[in-house]
N, C-alpha and C. Protein backbone atom coordinates (compact mmCIF):
# COMPACT_ATOMS: atom_id res chain seq x y z
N UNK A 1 0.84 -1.18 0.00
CA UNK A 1 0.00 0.00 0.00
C UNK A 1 0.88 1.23 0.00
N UNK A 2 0.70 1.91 -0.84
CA UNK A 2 1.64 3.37 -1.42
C UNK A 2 0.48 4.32 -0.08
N UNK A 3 1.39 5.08 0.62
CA UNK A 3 0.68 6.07 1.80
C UNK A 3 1.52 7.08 1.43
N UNK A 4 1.09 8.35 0.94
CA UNK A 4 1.39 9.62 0.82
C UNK A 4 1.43 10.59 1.75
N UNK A 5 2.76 10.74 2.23
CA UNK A 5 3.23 11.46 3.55
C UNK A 5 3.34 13.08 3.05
N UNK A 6 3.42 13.31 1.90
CA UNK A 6 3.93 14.95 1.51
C UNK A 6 3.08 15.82 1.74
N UNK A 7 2.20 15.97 1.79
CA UNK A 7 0.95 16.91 2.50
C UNK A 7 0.73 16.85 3.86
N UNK A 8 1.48 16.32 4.42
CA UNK A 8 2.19 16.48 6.16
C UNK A 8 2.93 17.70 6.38
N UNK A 9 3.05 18.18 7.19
CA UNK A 9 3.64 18.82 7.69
C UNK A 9 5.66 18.08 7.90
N UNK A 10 6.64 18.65 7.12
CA UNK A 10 7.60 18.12 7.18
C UNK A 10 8.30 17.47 8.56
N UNK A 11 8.12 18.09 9.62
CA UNK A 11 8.88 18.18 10.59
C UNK A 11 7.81 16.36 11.69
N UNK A 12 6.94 15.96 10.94
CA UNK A 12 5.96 15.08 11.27
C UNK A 12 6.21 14.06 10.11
N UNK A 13 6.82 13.74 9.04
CA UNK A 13 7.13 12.67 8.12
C UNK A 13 6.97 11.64 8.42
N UNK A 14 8.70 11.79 9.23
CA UNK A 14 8.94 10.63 9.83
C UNK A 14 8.21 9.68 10.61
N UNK A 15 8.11 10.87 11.76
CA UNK A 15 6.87 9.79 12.49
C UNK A 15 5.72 9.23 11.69
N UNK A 16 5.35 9.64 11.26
CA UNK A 16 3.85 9.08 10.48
C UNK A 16 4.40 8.29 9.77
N UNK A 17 5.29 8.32 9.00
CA UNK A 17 6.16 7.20 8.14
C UNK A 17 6.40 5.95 8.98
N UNK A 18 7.01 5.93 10.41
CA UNK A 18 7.27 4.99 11.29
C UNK A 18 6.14 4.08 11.88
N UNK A 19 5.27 5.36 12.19
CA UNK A 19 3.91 4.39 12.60
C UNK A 19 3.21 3.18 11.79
N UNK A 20 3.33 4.44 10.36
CA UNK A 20 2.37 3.53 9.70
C UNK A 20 2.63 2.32 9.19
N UNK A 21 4.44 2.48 8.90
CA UNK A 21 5.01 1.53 8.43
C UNK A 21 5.50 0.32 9.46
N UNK A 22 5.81 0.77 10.47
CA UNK A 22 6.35 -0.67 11.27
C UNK A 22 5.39 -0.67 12.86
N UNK A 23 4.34 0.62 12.73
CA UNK A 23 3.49 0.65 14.55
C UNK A 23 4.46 1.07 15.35
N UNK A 24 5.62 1.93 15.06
CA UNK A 24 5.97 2.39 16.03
C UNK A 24 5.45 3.62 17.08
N UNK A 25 5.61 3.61 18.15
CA UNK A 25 5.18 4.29 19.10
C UNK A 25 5.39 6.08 18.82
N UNK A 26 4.58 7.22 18.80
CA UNK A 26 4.29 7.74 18.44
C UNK A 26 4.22 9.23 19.75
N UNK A 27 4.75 10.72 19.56
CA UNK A 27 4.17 11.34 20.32
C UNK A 27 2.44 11.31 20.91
N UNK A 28 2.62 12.36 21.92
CA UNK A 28 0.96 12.77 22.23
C UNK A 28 0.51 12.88 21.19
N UNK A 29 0.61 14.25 20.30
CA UNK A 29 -0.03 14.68 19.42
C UNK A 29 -0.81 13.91 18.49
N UNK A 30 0.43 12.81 17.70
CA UNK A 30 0.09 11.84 16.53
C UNK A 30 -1.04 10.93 17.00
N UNK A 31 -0.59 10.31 18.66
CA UNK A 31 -0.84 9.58 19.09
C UNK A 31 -2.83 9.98 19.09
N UNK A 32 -3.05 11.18 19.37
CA UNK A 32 -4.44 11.42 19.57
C UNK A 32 -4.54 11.60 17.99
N UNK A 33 -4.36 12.14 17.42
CA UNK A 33 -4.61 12.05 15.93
C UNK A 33 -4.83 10.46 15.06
N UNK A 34 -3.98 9.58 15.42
CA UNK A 34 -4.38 8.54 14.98
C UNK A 34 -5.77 7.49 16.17
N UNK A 35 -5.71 8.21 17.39
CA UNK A 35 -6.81 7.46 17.75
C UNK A 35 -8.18 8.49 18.00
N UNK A 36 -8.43 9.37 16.71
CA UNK A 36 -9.38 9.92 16.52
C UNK A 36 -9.78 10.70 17.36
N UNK A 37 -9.27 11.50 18.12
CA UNK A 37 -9.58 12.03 19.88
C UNK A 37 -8.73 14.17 19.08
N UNK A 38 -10.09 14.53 18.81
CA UNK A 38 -9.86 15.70 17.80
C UNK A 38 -9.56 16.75 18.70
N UNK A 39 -9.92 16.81 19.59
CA UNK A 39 -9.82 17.54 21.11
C UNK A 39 -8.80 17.93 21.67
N UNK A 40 -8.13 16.14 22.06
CA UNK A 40 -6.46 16.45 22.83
C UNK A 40 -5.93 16.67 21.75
N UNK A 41 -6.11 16.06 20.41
CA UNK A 41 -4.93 16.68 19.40
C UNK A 41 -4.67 17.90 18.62
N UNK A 42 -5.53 18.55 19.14
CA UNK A 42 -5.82 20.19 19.20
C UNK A 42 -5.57 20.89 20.41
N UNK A 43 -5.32 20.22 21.18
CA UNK A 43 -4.47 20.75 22.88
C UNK A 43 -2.99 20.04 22.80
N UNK A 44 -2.52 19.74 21.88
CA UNK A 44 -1.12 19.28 22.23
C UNK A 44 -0.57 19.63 21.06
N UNK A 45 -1.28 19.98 19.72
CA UNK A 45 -0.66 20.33 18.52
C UNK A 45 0.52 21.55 18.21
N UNK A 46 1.32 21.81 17.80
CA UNK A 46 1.84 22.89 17.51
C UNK A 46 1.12 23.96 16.71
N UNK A 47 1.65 25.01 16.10
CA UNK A 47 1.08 26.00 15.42
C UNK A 47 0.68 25.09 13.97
N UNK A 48 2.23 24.74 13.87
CA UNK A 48 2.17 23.82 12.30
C UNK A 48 0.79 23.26 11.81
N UNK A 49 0.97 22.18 13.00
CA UNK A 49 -0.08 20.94 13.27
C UNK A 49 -1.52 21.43 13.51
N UNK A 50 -1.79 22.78 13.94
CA UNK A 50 -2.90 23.22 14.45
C UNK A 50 -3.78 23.93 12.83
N UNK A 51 -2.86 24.44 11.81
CA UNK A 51 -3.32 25.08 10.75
C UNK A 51 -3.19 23.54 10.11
N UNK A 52 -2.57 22.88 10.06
CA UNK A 52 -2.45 21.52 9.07
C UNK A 52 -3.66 20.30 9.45
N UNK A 53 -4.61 20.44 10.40
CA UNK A 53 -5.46 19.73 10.77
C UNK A 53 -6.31 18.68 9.51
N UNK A 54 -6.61 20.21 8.42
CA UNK A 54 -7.36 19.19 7.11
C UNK A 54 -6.47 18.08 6.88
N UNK A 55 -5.45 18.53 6.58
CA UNK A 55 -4.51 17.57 6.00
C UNK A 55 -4.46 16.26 6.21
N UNK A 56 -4.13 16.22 8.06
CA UNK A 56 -4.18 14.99 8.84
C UNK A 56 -5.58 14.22 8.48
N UNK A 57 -6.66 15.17 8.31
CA UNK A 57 -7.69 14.21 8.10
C UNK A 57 -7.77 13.32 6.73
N UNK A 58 -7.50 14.18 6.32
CA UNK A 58 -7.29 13.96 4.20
C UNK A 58 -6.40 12.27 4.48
N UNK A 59 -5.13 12.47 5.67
CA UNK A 59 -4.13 11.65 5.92
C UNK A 59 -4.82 10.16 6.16
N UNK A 60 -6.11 10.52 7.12
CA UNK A 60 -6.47 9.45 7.82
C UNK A 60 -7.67 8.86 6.97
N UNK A 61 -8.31 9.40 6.26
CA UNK A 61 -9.13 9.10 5.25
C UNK A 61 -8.42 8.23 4.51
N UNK A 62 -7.32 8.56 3.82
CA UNK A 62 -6.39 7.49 2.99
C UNK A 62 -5.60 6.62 3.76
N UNK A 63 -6.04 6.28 5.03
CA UNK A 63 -4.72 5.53 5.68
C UNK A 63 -5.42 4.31 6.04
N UNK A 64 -4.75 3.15 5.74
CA UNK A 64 -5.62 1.53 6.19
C UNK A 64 -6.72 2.14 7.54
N UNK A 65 -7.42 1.52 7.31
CA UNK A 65 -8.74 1.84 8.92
C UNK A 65 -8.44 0.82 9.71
N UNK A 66 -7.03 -0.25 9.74
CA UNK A 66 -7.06 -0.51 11.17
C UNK A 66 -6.24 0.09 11.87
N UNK A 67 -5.45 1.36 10.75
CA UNK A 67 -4.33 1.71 11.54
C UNK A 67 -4.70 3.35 12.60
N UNK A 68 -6.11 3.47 12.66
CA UNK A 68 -6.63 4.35 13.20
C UNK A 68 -7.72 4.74 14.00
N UNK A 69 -8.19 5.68 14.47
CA UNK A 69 -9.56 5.34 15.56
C UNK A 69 -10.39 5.25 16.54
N UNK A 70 -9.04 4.26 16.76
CA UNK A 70 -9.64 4.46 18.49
C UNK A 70 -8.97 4.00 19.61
N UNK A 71 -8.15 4.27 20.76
CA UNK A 71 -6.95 3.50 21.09
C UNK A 71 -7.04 2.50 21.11
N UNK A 72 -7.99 1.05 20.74
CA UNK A 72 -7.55 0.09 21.01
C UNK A 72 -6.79 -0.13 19.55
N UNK A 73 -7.24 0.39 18.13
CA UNK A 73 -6.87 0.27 17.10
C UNK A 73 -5.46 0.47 17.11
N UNK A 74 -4.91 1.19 17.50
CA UNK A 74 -3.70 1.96 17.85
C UNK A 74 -2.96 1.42 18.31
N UNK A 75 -3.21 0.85 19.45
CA UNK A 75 -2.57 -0.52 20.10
C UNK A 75 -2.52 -1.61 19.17
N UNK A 76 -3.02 -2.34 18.97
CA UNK A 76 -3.25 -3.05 18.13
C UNK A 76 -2.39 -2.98 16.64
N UNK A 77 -2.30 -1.93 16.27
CA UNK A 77 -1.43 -1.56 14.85
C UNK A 77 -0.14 -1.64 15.09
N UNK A 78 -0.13 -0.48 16.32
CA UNK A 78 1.23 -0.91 17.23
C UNK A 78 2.00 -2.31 17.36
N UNK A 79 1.04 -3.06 18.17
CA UNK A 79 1.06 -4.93 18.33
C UNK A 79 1.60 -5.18 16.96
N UNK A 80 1.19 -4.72 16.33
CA UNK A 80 1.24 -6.03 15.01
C UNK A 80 2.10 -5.43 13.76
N UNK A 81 3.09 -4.23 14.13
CA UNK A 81 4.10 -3.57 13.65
C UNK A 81 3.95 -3.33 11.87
N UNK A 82 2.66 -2.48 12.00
CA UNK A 82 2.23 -1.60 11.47
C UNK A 82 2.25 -2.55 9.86
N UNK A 83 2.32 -1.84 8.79
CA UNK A 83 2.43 -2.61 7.64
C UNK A 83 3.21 -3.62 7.21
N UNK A 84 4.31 -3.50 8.07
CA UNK A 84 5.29 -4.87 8.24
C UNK A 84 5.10 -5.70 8.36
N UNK A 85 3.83 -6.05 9.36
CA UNK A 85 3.29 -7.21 9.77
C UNK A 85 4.31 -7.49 11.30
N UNK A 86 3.15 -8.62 11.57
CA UNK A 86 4.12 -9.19 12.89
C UNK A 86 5.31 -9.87 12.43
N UNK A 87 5.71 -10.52 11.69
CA UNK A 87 6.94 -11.20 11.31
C UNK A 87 8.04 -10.22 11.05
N UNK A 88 7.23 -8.81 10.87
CA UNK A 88 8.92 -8.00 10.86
C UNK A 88 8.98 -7.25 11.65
N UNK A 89 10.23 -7.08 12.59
CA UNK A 89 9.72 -6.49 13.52
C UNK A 89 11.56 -5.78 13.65
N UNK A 90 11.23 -4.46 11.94
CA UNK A 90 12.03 -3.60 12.18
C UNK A 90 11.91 -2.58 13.09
């Protein structure tokens, strides 16, 4: 699955690159952003992150739906190291 990171905010790539790709563990911010919680991730966002909000959604609209949601999803994506699968566990 091709996931298009460039309409991110640069300084946020990576991470979103990491999560999505292997479930790695994630700031506050991302962390409420990927488990759908629009609230805290608008109380922990930066300026960047705070004007870039469409984006993230645009992000999560195109992003597998188990990798988002709701914390158990999150956990879970986490668990099972993200698009890698459990067998890789870069």
């Amino acid at each position: 699955m091709d996931i298009n990171y460039d309409r991110l905010p640069s300084h946020m790539q990576d991470s979103a690159r990491r999560y999505m790709e292997h479930g790695h563990p994630v700031g506050d911010f991302l962390t409420f952003v990927m488990e759908n919680d629009l609230c805290h991730a608008f109380v922990k966002a930066d300026d960047i992150n705070t004007m870039a909000m469409r984006e993230w959604a645009v992000f999560l609209y195109n992003a597998p739906g188990k990798s988002w949601g709701s914390p158990e999803k999150v956990r879970e994506w986490q668990a099972h190291n993200g698009l890698a699968g459990p067998d890789n566990n870069k």
